[in-house]
N, C-alpha and C. Protein backbone atom coordinates (compact mmCIF):
# COMPACT_ATOMS: atom_id res chain seq x y z
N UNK A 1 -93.29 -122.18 -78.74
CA UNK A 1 -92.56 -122.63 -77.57
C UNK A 1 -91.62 -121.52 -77.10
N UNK A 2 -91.35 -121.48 -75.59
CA UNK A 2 -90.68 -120.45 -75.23
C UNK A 2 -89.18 -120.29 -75.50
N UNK A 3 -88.24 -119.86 -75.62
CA UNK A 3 -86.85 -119.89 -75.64
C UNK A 3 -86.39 -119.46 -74.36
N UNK A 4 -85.89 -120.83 -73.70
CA UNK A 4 -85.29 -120.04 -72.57
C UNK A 4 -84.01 -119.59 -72.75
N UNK A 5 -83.70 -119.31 -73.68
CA UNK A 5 -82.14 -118.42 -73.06
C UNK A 5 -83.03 -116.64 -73.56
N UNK A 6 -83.98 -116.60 -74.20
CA UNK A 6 -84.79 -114.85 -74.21
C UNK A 6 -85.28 -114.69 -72.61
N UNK A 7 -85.88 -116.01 -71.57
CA UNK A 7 -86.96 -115.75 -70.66
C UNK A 7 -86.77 -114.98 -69.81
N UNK A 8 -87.01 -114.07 -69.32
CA UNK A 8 -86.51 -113.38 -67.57
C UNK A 8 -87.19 -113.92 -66.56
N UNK A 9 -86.52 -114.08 -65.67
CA UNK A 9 -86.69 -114.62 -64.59
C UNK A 9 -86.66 -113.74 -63.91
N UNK A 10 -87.61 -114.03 -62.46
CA UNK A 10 -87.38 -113.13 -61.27
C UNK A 10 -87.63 -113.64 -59.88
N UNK A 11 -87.03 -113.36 -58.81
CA UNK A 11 -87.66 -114.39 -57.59
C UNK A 11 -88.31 -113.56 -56.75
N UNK A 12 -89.29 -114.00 -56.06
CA UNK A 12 -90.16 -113.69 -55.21
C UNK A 12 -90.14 -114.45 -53.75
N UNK A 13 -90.93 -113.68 -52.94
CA UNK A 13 -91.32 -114.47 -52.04
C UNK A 13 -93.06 -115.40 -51.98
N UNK A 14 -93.01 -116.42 -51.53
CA UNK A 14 -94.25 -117.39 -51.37
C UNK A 14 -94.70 -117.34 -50.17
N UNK A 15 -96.09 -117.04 -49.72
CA UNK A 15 -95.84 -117.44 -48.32
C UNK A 15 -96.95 -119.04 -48.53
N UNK A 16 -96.83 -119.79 -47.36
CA UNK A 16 -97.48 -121.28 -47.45
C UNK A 16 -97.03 -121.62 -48.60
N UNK A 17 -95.92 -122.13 -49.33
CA UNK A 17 -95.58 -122.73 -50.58
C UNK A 17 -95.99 -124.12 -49.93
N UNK A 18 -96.62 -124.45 -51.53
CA UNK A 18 -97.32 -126.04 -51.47
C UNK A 18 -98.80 -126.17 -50.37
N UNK A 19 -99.32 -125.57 -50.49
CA UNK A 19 -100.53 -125.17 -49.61
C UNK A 19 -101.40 -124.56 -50.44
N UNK A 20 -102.39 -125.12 -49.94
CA UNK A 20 -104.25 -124.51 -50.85
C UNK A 20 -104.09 -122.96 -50.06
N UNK A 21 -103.40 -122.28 -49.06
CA UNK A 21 -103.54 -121.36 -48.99
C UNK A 21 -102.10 -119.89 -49.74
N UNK A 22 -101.67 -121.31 -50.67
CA UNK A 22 -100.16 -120.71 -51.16
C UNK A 22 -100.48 -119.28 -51.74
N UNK A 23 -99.52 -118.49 -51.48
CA UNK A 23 -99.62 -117.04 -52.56
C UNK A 23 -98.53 -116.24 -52.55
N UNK A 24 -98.60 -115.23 -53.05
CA UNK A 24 -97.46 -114.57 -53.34
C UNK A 24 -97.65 -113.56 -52.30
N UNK A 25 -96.41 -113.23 -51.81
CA UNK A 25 -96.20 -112.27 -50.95
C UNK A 25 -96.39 -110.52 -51.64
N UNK A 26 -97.26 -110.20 -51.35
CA UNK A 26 -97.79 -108.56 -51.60
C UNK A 26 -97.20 -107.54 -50.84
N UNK A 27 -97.60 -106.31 -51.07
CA UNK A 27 -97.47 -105.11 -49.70
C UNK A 27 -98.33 -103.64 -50.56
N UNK A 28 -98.53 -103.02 -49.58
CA UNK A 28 -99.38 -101.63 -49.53
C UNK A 28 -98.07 -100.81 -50.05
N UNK A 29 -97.49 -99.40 -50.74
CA UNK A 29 -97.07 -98.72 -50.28
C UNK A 29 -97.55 -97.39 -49.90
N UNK A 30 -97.90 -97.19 -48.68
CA UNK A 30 -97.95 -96.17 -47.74
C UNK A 30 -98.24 -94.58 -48.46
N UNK A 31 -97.12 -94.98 -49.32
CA UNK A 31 -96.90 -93.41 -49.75
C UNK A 31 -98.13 -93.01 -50.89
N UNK A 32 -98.02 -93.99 -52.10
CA UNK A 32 -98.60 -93.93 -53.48
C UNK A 32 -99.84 -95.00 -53.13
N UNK A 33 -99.77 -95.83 -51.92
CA UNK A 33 -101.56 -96.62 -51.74
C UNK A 33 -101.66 -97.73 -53.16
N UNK A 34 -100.55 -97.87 -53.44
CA UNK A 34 -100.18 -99.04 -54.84
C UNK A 34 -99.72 -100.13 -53.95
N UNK A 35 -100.14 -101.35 -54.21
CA UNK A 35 -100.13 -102.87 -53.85
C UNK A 35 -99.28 -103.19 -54.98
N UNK A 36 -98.42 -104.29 -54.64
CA UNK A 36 -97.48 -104.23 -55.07
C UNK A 36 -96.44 -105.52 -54.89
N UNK A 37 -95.95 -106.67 -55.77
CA UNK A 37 -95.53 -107.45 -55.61
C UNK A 37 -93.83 -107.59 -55.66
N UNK A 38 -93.21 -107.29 -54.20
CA UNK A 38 -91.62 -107.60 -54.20
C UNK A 38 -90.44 -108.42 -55.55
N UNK A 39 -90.17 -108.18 -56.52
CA UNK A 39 -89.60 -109.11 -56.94
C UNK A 39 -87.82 -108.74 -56.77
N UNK A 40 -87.28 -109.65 -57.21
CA UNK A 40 -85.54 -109.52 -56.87
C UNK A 40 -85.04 -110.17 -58.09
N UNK A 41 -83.97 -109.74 -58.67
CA UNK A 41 -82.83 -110.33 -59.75
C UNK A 41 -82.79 -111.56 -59.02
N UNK A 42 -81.79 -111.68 -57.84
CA UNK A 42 -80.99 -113.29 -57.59
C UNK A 42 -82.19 -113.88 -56.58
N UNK A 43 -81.18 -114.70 -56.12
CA UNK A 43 -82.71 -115.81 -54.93
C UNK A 43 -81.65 -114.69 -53.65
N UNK A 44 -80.54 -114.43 -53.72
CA UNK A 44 -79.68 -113.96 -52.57
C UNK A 44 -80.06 -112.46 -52.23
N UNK A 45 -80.63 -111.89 -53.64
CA UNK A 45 -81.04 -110.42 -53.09
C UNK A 45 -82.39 -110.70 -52.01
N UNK A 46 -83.51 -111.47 -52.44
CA UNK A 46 -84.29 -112.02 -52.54
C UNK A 46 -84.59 -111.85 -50.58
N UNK A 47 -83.32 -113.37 -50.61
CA UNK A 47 -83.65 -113.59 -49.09
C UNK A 47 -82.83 -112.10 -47.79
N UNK A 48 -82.22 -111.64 -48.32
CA UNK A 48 -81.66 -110.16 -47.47
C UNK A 48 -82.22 -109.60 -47.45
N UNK A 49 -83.78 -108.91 -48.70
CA UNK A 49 -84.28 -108.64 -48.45
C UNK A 49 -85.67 -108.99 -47.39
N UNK A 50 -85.69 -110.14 -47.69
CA UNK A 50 -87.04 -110.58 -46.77
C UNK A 50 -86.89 -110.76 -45.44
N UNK A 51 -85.14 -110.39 -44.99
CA UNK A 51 -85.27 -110.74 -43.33
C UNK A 51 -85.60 -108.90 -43.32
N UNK A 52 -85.42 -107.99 -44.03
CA UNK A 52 -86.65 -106.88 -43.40
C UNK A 52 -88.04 -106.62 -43.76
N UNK A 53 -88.67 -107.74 -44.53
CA UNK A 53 -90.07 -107.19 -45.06
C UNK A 53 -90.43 -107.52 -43.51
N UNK A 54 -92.24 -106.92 -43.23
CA UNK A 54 -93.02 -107.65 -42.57
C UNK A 54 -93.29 -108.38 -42.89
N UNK A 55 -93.46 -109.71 -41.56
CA UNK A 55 -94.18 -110.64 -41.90
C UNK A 55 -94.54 -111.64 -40.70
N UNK A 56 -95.41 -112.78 -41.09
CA UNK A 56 -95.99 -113.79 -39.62
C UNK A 56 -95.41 -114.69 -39.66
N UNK A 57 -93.81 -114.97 -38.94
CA UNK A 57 -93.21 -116.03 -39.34
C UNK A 57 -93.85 -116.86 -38.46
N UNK A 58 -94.52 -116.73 -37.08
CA UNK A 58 -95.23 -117.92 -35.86
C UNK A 58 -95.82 -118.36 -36.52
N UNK A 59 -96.96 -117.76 -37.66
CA UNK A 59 -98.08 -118.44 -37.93
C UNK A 59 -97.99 -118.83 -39.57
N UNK A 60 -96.77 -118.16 -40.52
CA UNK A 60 -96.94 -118.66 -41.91
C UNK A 60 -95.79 -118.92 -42.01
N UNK A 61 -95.66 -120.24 -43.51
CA UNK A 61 -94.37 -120.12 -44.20
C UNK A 61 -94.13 -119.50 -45.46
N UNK A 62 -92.69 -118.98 -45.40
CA UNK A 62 -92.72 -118.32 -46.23
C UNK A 62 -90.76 -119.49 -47.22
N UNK A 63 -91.28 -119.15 -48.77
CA UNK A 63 -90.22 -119.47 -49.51
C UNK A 63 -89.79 -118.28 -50.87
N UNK A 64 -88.22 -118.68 -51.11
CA UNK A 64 -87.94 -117.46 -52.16
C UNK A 64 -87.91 -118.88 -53.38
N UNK A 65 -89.17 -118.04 -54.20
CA UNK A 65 -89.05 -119.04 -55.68
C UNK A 65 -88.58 -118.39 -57.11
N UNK A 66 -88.35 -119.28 -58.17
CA UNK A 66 -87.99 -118.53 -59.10
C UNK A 66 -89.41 -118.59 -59.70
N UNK A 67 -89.79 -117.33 -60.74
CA UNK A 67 -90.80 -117.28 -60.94
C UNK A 67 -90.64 -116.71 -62.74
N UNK A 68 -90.93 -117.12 -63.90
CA UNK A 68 -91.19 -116.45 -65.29
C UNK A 68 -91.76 -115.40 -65.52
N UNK A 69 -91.39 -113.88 -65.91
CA UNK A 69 -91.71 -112.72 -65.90
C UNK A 69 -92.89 -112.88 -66.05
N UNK A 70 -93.65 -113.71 -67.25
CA UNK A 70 -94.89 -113.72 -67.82
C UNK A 70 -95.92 -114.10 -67.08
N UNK A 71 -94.83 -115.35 -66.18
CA UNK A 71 -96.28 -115.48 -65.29
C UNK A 71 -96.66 -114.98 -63.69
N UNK A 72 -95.47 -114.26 -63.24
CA UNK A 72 -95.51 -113.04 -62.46
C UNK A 72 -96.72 -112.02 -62.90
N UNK A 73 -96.71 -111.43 -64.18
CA UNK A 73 -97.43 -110.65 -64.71
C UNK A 73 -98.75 -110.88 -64.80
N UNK A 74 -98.93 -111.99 -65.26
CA UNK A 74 -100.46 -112.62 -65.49
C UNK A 74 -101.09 -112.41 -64.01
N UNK A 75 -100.45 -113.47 -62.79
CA UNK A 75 -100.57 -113.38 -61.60
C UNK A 75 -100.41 -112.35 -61.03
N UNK A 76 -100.02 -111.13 -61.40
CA UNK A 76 -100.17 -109.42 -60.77
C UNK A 76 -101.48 -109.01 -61.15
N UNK A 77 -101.38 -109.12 -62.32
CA UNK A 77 -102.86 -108.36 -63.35
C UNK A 77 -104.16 -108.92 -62.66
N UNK A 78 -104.08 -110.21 -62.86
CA UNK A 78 -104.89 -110.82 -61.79
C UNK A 78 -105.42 -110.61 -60.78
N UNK A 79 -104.77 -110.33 -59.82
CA UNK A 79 -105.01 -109.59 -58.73
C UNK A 79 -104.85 -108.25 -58.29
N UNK A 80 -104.66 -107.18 -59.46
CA UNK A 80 -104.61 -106.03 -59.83
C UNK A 80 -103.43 -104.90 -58.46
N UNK A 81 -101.97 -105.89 -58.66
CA UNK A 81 -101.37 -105.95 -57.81
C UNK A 81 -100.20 -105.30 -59.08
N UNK A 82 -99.40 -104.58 -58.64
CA UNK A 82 -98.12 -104.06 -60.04
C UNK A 82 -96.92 -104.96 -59.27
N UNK A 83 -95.56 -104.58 -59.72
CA UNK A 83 -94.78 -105.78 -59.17
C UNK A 83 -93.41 -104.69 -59.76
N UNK A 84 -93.14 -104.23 -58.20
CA UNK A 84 -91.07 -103.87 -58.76
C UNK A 84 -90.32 -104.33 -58.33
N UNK A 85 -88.69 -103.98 -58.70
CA UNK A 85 -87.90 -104.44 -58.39
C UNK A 85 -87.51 -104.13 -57.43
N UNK A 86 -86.68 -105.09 -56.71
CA UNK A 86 -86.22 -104.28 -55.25
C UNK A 86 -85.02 -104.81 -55.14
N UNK A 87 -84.05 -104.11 -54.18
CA UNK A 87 -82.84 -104.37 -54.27
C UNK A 87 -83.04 -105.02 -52.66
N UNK A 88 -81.69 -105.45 -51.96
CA UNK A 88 -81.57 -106.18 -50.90
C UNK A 88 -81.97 -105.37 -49.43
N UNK A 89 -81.87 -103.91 -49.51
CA UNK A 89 -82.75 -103.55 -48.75
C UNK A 89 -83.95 -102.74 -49.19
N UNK A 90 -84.79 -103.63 -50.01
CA UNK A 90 -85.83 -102.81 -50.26
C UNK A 90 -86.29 -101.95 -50.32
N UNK A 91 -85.17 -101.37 -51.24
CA UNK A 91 -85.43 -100.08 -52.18
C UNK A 91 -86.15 -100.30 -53.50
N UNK A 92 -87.27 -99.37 -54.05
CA UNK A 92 -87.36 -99.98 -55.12
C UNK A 92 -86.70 -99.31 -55.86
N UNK A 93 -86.43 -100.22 -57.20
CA UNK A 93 -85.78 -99.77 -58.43
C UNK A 93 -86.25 -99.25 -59.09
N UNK A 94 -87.27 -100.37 -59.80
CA UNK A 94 -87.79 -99.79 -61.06
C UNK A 94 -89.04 -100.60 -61.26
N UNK A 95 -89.92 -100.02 -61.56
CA UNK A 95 -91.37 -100.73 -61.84
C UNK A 95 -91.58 -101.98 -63.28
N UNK A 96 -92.10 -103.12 -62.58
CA UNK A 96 -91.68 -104.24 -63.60
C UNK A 96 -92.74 -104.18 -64.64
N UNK A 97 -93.96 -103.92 -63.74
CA UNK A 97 -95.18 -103.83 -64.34
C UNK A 97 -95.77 -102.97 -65.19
């Protein structure tokens, strides 16, 4: 069983949360051509950052969730997507993956 006071947490963005078309919000980077999943320490870095990501707010929804390192990871590997940290203006930090 897990111990949550060891677990890390991290929040992300969702776009369509609660939808058969739900997923995690991705991105290209440009520079290195690495896909790549946004994550944030708080839900507050989280949403400052996401009023500058791109995105289709007319046509999708988007939510900031909390998400378990482990299963961030599983769900990166998965989709052979890496996942860093980013600060509130989406800088990255440091590579989670």
């Amino acid at each position: 069983m897990n111990n949550p006071i060891n677990d890390t947490w991290y929040y992300i963005i969702v776009q369509n949360p609660g939808t058969s078309s739900e997923q995690f919000v991705g991105y290209l980077d440009k520079e290195t051509k690495a896909t790549f999943i946004p994550a944030f320490k708080t839900k507050e870095i989280a949403q400052q950052c996401f009023l500058l990501m791109p995105k289709d707010i007319m046509n999708e929804k988007y939510e900031t969730q909390a998400i378990i390192k482990e299963d961030l990871m599983d769900q990166a590997k998965k989709n052979n997507y890496e996942v860093f940290l980013l600060n509130d203006k989406g800088t990255m930090l440091e590579q989670i993956s």
